[in-house]
PDB file of N, CA and C in Angstrom:
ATOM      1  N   UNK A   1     -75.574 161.434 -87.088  1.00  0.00           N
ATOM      2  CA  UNK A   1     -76.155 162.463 -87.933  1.00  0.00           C
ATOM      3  C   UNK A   1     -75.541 162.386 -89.318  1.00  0.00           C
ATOM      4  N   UNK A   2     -76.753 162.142 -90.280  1.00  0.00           N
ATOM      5  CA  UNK A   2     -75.480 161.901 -91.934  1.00  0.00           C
ATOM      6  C   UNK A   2     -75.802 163.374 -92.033  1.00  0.00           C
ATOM      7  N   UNK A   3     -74.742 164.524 -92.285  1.00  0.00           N
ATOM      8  CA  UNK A   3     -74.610 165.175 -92.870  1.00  0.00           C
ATOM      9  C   UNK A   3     -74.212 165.215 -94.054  1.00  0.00           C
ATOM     10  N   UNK A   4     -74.221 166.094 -95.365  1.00  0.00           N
ATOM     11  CA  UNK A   4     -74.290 165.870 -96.436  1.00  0.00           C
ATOM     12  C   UNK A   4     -72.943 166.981 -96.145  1.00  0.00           C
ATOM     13  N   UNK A   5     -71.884 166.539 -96.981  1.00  0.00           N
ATOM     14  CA  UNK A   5     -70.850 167.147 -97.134  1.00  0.00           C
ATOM     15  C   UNK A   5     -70.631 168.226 -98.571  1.00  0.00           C
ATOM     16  N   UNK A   6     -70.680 169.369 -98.591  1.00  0.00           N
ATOM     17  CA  UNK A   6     -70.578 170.084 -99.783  1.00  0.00           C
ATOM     18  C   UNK A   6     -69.292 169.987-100.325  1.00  0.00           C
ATOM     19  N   UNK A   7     -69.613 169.578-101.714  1.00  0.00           N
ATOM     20  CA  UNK A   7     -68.264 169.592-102.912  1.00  0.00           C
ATOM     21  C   UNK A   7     -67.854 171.419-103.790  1.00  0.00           C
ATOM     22  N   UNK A   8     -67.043 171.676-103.338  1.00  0.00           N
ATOM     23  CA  UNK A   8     -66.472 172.767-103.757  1.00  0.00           C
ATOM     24  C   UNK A   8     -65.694 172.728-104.898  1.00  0.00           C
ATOM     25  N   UNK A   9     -65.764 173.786-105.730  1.00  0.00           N
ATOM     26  CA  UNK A   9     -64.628 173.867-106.566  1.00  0.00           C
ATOM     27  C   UNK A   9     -63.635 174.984-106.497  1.00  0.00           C
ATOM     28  N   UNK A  10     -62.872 174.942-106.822  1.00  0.00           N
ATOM     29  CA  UNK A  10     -61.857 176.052-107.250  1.00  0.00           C
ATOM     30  C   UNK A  10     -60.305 176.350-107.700  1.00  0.00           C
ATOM     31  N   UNK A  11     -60.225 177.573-108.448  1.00  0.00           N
ATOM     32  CA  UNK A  11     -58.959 177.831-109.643  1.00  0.00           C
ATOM     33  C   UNK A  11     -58.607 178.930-109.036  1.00  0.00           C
ATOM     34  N   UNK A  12     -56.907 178.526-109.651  1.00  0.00           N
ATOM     35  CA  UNK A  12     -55.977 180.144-109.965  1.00  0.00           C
ATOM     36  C   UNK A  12     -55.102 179.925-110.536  1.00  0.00           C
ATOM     37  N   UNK A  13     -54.500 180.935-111.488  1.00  0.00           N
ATOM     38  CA  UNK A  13     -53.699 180.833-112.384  1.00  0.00           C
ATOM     39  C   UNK A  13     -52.639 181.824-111.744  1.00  0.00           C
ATOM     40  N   UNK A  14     -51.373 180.877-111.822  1.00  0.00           N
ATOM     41  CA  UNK A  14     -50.010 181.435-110.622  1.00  0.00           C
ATOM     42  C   UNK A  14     -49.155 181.542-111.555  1.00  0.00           C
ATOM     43  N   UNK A  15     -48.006 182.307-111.920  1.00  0.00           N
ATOM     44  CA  UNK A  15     -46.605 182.795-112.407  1.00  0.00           C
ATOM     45  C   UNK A  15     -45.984 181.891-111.856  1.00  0.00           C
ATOM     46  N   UNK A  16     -44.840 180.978-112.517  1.00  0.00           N
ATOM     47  CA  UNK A  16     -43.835 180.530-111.964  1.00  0.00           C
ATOM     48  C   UNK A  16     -42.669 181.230-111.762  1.00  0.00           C
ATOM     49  N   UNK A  17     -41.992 181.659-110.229  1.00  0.00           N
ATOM     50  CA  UNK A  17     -41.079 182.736-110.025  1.00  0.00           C
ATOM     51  C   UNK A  17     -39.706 181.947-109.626  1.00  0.00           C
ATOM     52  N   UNK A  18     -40.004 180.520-109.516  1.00  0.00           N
ATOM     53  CA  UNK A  18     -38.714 179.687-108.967  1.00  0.00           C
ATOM     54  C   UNK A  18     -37.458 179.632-110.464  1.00  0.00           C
ATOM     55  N   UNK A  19     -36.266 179.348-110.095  1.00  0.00           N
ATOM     56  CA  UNK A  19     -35.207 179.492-111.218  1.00  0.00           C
ATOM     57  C   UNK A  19     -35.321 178.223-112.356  1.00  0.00           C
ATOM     58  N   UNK A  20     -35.983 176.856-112.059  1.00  0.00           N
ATOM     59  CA  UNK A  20     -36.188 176.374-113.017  1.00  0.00           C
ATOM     60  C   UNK A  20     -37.400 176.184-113.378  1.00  0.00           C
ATOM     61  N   UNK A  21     -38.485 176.586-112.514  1.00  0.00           N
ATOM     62  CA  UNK A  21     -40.037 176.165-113.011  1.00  0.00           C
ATOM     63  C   UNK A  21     -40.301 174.973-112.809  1.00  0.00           C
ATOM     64  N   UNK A  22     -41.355 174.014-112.911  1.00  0.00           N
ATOM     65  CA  UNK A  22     -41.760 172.799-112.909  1.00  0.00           C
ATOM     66  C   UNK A  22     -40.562 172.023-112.905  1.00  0.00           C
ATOM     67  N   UNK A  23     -39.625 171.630-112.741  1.00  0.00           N
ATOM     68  CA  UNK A  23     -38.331 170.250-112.218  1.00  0.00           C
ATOM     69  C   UNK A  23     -39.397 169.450-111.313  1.00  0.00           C
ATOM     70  N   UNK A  24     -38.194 168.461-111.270  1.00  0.00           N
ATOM     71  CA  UNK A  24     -38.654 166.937-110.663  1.00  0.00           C
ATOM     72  C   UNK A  24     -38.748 167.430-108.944  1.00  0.00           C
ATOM     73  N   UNK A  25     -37.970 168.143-108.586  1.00  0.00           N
ATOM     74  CA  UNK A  25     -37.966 168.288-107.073  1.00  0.00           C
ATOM     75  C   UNK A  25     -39.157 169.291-106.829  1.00  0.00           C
ATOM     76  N   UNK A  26     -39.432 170.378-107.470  1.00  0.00           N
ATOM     77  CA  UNK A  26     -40.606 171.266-107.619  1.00  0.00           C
ATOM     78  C   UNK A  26     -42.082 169.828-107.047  1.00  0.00           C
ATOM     79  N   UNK A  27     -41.807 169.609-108.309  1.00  0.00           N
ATOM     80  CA  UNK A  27     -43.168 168.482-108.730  1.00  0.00           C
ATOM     81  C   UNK A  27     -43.615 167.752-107.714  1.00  0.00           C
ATOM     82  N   UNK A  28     -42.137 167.049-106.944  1.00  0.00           N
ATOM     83  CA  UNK A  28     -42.812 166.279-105.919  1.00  0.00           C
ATOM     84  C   UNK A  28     -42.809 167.129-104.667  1.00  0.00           C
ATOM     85  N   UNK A  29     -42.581 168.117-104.476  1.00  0.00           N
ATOM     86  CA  UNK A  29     -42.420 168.849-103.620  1.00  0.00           C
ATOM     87  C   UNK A  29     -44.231 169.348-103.700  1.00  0.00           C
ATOM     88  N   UNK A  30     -44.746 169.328-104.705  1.00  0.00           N
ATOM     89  CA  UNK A  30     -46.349 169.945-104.976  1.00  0.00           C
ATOM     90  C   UNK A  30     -47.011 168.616-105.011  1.00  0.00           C
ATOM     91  N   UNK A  31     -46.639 167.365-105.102  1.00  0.00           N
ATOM     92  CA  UNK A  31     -47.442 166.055-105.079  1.00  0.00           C
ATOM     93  C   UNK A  31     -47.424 165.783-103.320  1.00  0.00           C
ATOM     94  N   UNK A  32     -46.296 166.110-102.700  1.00  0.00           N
ATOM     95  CA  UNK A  32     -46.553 166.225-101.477  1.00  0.00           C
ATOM     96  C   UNK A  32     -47.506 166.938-100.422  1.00  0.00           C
ATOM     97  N   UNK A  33     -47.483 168.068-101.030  1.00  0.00           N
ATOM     98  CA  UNK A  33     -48.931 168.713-100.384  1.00  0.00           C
ATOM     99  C   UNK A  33     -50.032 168.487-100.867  1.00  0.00           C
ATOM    100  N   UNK A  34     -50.593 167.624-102.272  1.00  0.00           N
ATOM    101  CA  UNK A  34     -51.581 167.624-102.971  1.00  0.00           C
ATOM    102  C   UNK A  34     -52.189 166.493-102.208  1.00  0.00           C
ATOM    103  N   UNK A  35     -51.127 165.385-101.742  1.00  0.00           N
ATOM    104  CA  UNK A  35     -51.912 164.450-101.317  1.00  0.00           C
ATOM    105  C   UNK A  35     -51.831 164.257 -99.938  1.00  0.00           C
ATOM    106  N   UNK A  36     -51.913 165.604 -99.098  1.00  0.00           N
ATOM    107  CA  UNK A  36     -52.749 165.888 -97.875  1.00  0.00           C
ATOM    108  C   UNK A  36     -54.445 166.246 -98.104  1.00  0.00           C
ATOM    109  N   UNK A  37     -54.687 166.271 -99.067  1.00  0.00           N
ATOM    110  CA  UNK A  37     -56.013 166.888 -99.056  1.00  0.00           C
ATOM    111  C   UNK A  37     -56.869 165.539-100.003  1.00  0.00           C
ATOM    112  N   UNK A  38     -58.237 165.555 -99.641  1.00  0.00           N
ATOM    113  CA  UNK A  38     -59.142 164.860-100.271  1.00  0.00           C
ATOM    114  C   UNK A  38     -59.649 164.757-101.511  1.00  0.00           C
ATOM    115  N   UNK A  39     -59.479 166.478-101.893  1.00  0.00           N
ATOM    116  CA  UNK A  39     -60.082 166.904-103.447  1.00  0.00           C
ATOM    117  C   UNK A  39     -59.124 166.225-104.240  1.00  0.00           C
ATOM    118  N   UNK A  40     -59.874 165.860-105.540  1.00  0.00           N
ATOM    119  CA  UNK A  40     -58.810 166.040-106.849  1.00  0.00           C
ATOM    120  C   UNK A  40     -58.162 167.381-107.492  1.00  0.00           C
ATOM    121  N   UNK A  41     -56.817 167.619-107.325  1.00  0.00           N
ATOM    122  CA  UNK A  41     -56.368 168.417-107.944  1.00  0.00           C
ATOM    123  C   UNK A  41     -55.558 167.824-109.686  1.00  0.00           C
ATOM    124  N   UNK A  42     -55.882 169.069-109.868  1.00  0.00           N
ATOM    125  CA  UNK A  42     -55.414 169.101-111.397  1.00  0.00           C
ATOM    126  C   UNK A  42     -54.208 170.382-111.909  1.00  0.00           C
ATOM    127  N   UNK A  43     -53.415 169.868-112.739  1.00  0.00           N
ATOM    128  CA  UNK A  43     -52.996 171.318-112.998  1.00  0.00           C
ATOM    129  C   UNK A  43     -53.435 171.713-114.655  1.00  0.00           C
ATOM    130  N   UNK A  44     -52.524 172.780-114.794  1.00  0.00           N
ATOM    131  CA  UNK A  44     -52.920 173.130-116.665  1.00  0.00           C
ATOM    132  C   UNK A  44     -52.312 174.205-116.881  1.00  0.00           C
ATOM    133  N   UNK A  45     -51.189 173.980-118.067  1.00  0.00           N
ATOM    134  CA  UNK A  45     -50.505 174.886-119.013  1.00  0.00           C
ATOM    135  C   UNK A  45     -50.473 174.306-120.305  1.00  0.00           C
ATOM    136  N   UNK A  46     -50.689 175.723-120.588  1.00  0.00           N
ATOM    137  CA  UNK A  46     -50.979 175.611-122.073  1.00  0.00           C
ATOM    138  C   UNK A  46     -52.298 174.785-122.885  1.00  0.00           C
ATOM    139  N   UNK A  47     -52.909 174.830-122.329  1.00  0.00           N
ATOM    140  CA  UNK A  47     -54.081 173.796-122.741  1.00  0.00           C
ATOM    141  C   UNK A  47     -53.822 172.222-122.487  1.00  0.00           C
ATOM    142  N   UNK A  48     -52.810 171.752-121.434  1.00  0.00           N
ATOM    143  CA  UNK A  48     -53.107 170.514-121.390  1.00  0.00           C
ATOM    144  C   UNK A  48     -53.341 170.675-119.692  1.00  0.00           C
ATOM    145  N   UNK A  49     -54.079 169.865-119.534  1.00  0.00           N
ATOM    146  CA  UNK A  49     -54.414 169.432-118.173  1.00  0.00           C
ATOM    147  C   UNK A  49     -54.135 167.519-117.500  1.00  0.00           C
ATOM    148  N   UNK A  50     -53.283 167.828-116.146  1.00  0.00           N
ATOM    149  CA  UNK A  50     -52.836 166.769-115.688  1.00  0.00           C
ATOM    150  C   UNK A  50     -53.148 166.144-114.266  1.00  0.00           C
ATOM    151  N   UNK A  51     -52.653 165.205-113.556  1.00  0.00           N
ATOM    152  CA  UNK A  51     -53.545 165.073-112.706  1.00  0.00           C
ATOM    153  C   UNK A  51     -52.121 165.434-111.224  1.00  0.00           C
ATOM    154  N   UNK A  52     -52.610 166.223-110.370  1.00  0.00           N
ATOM    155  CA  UNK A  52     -51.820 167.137-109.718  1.00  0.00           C
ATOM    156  C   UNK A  52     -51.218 166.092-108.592  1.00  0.00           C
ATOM    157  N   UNK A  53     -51.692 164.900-108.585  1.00  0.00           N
ATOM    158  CA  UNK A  53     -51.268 163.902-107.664  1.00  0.00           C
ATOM    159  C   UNK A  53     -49.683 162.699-108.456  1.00  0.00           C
ATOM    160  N   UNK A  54     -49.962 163.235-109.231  1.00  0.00           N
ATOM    161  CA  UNK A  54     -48.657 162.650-110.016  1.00  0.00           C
ATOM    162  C   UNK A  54     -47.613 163.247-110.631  1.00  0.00           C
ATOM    163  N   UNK A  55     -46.177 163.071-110.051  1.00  0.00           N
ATOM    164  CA  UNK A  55     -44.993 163.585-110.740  1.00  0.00           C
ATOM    165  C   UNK A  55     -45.230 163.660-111.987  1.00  0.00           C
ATOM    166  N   UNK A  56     -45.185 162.289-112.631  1.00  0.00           N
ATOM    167  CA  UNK A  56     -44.672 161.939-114.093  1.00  0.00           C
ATOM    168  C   UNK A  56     -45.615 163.115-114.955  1.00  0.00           C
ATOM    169  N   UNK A  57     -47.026 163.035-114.379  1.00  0.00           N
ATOM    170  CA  UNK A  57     -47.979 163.736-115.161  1.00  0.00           C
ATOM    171  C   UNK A  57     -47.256 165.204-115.308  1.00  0.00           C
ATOM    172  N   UNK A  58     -47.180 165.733-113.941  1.00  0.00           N
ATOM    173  CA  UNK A  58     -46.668 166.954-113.720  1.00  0.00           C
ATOM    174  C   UNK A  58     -45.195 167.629-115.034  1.00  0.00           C
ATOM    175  N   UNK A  59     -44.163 166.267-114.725  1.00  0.00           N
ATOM    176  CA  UNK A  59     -43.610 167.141-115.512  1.00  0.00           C
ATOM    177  C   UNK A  59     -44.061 166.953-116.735  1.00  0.00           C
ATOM    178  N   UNK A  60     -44.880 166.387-117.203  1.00  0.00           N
ATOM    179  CA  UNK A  60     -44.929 166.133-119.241  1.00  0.00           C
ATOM    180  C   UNK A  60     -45.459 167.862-119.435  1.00  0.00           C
ATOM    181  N   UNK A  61     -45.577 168.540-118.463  1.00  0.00           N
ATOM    182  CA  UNK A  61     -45.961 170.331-118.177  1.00  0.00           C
ATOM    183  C   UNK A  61     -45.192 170.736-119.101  1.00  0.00           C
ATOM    184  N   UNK A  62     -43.802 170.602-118.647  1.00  0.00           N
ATOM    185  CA  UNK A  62     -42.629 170.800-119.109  1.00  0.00           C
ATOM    186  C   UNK A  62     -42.757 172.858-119.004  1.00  0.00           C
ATOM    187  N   UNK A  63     -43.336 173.186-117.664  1.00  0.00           N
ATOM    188  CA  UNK A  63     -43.778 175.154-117.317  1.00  0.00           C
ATOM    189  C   UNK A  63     -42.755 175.507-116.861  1.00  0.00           C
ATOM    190  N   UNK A  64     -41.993 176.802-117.557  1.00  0.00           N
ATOM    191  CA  UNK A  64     -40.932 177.117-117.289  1.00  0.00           C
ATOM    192  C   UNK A  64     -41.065 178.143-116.190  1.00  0.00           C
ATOM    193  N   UNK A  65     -39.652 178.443-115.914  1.00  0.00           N
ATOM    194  CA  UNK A  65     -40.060 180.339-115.162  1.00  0.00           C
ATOM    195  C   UNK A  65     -40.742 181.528-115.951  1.00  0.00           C
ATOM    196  N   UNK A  66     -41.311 181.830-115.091  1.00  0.00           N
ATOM    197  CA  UNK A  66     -42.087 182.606-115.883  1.00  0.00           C
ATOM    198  C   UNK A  66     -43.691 182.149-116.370  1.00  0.00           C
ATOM    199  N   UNK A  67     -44.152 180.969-116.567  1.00  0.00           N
ATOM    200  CA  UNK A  67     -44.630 180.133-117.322  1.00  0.00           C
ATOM    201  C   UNK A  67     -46.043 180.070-116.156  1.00  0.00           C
ATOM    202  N   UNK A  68     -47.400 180.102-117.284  1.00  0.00           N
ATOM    203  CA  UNK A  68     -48.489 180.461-116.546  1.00  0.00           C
ATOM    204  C   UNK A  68     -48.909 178.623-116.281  1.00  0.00           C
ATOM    205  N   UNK A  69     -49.523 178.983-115.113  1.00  0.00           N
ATOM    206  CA  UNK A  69     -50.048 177.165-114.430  1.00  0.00           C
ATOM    207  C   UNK A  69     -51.100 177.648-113.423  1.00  0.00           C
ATOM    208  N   UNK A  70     -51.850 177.210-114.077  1.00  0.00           N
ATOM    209  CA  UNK A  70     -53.319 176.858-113.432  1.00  0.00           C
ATOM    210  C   UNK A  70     -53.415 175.850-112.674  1.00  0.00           C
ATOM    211  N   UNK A  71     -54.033 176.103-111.171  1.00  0.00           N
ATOM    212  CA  UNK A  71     -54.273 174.472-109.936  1.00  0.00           C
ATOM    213  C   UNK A  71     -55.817 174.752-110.157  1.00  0.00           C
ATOM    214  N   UNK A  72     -56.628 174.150-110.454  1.00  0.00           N
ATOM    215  CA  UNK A  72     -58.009 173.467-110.210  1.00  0.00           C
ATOM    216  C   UNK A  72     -58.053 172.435-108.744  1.00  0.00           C
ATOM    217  N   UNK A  73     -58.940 172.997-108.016  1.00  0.00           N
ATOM    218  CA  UNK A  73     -59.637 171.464-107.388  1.00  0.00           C
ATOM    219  C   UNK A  73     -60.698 171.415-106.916  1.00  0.00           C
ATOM    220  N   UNK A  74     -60.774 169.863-106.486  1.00  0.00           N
ATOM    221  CA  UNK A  74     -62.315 169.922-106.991  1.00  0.00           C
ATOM    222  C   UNK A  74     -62.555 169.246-105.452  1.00  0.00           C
ATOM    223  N   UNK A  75     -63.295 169.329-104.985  1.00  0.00           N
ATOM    224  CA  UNK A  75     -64.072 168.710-103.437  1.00  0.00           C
ATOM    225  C   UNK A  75     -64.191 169.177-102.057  1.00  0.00           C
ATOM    226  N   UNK A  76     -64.477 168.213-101.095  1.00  0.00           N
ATOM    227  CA  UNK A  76     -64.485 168.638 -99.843  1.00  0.00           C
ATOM    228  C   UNK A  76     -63.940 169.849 -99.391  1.00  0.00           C
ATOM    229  N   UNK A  77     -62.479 170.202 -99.394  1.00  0.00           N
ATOM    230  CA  UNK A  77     -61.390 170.871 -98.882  1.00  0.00           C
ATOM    231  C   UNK A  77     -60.513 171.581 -99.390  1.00  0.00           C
ATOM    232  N   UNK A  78     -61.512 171.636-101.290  1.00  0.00           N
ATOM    233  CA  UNK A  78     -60.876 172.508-102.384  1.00  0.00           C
ATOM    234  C   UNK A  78     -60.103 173.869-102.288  1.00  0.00           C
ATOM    235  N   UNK A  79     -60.726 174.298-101.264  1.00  0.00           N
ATOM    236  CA  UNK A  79     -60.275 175.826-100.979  1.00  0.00           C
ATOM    237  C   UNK A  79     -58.921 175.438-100.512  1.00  0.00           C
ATOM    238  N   UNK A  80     -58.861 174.767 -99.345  1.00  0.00           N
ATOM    239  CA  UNK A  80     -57.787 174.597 -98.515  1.00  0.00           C
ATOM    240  C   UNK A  80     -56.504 173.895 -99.286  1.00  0.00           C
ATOM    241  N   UNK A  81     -56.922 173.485-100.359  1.00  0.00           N
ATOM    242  CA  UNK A  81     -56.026 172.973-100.476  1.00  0.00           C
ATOM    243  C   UNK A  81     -55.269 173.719-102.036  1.00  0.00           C
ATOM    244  N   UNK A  82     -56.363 174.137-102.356  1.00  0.00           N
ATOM    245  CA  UNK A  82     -55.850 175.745-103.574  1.00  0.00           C
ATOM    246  C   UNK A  82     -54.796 176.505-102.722  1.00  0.00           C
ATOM    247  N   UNK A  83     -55.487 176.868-101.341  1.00  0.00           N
ATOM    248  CA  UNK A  83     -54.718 177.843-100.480  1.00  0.00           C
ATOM    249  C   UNK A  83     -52.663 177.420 -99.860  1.00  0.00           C
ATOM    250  N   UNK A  84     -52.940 176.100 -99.797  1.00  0.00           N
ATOM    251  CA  UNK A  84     -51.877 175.118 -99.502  1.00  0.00           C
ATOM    252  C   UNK A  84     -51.106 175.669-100.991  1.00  0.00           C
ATOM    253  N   UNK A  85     -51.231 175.066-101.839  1.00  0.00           N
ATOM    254  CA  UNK A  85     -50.514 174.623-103.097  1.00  0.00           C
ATOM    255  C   UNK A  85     -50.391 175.827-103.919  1.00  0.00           C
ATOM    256  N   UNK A  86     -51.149 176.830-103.613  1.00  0.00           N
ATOM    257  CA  UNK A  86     -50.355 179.119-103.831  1.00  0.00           C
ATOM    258  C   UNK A  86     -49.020 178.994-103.136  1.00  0.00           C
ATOM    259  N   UNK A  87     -49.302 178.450-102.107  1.00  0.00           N
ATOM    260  CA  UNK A  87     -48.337 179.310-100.714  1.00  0.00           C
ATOM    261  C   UNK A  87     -47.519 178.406-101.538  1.00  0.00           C
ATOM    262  N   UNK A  88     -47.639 177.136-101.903  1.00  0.00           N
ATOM    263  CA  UNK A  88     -45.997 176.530-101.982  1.00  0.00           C
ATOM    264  C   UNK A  88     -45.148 176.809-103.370  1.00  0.00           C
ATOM    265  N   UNK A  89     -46.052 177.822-104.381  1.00  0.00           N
ATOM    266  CA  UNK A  89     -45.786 178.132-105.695  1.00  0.00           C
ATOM    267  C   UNK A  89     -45.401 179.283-105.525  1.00  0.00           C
ATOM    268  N   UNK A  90     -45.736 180.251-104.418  1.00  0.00           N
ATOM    269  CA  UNK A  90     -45.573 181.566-103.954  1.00  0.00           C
ATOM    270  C   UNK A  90     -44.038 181.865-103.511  1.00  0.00           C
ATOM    271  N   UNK A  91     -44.326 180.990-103.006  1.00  0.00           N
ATOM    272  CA  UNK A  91     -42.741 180.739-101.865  1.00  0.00           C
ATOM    273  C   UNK A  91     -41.838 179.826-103.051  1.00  0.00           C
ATOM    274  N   UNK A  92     -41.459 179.919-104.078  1.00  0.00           N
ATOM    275  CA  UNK A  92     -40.552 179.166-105.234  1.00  0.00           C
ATOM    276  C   UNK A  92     -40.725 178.033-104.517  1.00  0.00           C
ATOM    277  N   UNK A  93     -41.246 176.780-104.484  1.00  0.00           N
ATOM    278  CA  UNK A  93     -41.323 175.354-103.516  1.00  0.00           C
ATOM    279  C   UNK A  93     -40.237 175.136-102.603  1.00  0.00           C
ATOM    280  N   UNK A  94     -40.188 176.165-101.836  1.00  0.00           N
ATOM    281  CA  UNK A  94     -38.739 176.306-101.371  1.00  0.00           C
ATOM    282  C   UNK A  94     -37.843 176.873-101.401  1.00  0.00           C
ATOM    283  N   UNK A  95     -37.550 177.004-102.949  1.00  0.00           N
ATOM    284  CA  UNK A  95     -35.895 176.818-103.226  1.00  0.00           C
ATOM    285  C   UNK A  95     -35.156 178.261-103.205  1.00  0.00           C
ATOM    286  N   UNK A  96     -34.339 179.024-104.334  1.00  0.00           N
ATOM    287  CA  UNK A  96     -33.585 180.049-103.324  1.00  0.00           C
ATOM    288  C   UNK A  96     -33.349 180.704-102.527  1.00  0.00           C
TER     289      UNK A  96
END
Protein backbone atom coordinates (compact mmCIF):
# COMPACT_ATOMS: atom_id res chain seq x y z
CA UNK A 1 0.00 0.00 0.00
CA UNK A 2 1.99 3.44 -1.00
CA UNK A 3 0.71 5.62 1.44
CA UNK A 4 1.50 9.16 1.10
CA UNK A 5 3.26 10.33 4.19
CA UNK A 6 2.27 13.93 5.50
CA UNK A 7 5.11 16.61 5.97
CA UNK A 8 4.51 18.66 9.03
CA UNK A 9 5.88 21.68 10.26
CA UNK A 10 6.57 23.20 13.45
CA UNK A 11 8.11 26.11 15.98
CA UNK A 12 8.76 27.35 19.50
CA UNK A 13 10.59 29.85 20.89
CA UNK A 14 12.26 28.49 24.42
CA UNK A 15 14.25 30.68 27.22
CA UNK A 16 17.54 29.37 27.89
CA UNK A 17 17.45 28.50 31.82
CA UNK A 18 20.80 26.31 31.88
CA UNK A 19 24.02 28.30 33.63
CA UNK A 20 25.90 28.69 30.43
CA UNK A 21 23.36 28.59 27.54
CA UNK A 22 24.34 27.13 24.19
CA UNK A 23 28.21 25.49 25.22
CA UNK A 24 29.71 22.73 23.32
CA UNK A 25 28.27 19.99 25.69
CA UNK A 26 24.63 21.68 25.53
CA UNK A 27 25.00 21.57 21.61
CA UNK A 28 25.89 18.11 21.26
CA UNK A 29 23.81 17.04 23.82
CA UNK A 30 20.74 18.71 21.32
CA UNK A 31 22.57 17.23 18.03
CA UNK A 32 22.04 14.01 19.80
CA UNK A 33 18.43 14.00 19.98
CA UNK A 34 18.05 15.92 16.66
CA UNK A 35 19.43 13.13 14.87
CA UNK A 36 16.91 10.55 16.16
CA UNK A 37 14.32 12.03 14.12
CA UNK A 38 13.82 12.31 10.24
CA UNK A 39 12.73 16.04 9.97
CA UNK A 40 15.16 18.81 9.37
CA UNK A 41 15.61 20.78 12.33
CA UNK A 42 16.82 24.22 12.47
CA UNK A 43 17.51 26.58 15.16
CA UNK A 44 17.42 30.67 15.34
CA UNK A 45 18.62 33.53 17.52
CA UNK A 46 18.69 36.62 16.78
CA UNK A 47 17.91 36.50 13.21
CA UNK A 48 20.36 33.94 12.20
CA UNK A 49 19.24 30.56 11.48
CA UNK A 50 21.38 27.21 11.62
CA UNK A 51 21.14 23.80 10.87
CA UNK A 52 20.13 21.90 14.27
CA UNK A 53 22.06 18.72 13.19
CA UNK A 54 25.37 20.38 13.60
CA UNK A 55 27.52 21.43 16.61
CA UNK A 56 29.79 23.84 14.85
CA UNK A 57 26.61 25.53 13.32
CA UNK A 58 24.99 25.51 16.72
CA UNK A 59 27.51 27.23 18.52
CA UNK A 60 28.33 30.24 15.88
CA UNK A 61 24.54 30.95 18.11
CA UNK A 62 26.82 32.00 20.54
CA UNK A 63 22.65 32.11 23.00
CA UNK A 64 23.33 32.88 26.29
CA UNK A 65 21.21 32.24 29.57
CA UNK A 66 18.52 33.80 29.36
CA UNK A 67 18.78 34.12 25.56
CA UNK A 68 15.65 33.53 23.22
CA UNK A 69 16.13 30.26 20.60
CA UNK A 70 13.76 29.21 18.34
CA UNK A 71 13.66 25.05 17.12
CA UNK A 72 11.80 24.88 13.72
CA UNK A 73 11.17 21.48 12.08
CA UNK A 74 10.21 20.49 9.29
CA UNK A 75 8.76 16.75 8.26
CA UNK A 76 7.49 13.43 8.94
CA UNK A 77 7.90 13.45 12.85
CA UNK A 78 8.19 17.32 13.27
CA UNK A 79 6.02 17.37 16.21
CA UNK A 80 7.86 14.63 17.91
CA UNK A 81 10.72 15.78 17.58
CA UNK A 82 9.90 19.73 18.60
CA UNK A 83 8.43 17.75 21.62
CA UNK A 84 11.92 15.76 22.20
CA UNK A 85 14.23 18.86 21.85
CA UNK A 86 11.59 21.34 24.62
CA UNK A 87 11.98 18.57 27.07
CA UNK A 88 15.80 18.62 26.62
CA UNK A 89 15.96 22.66 26.74
CA UNK A 90 13.35 22.45 29.57
CA UNK A 91 15.27 20.22 31.67
CA UNK A 92 18.79 22.68 31.28
CA UNK A 93 20.27 19.57 28.79
CA UNK A 94 20.83 17.99 31.85
CA UNK A 95 23.01 19.91 33.69
CA UNK A 96 22.52 21.31 37.38
Amino acid sequence: MGGILELTEASRTLKLKNKLGLHARAAAAFVKVAQQFKSKIYLEHKGQKVNGDSILDILTLACPKGGSLTIKTEGVDATSALEALEKLVKNKFGED
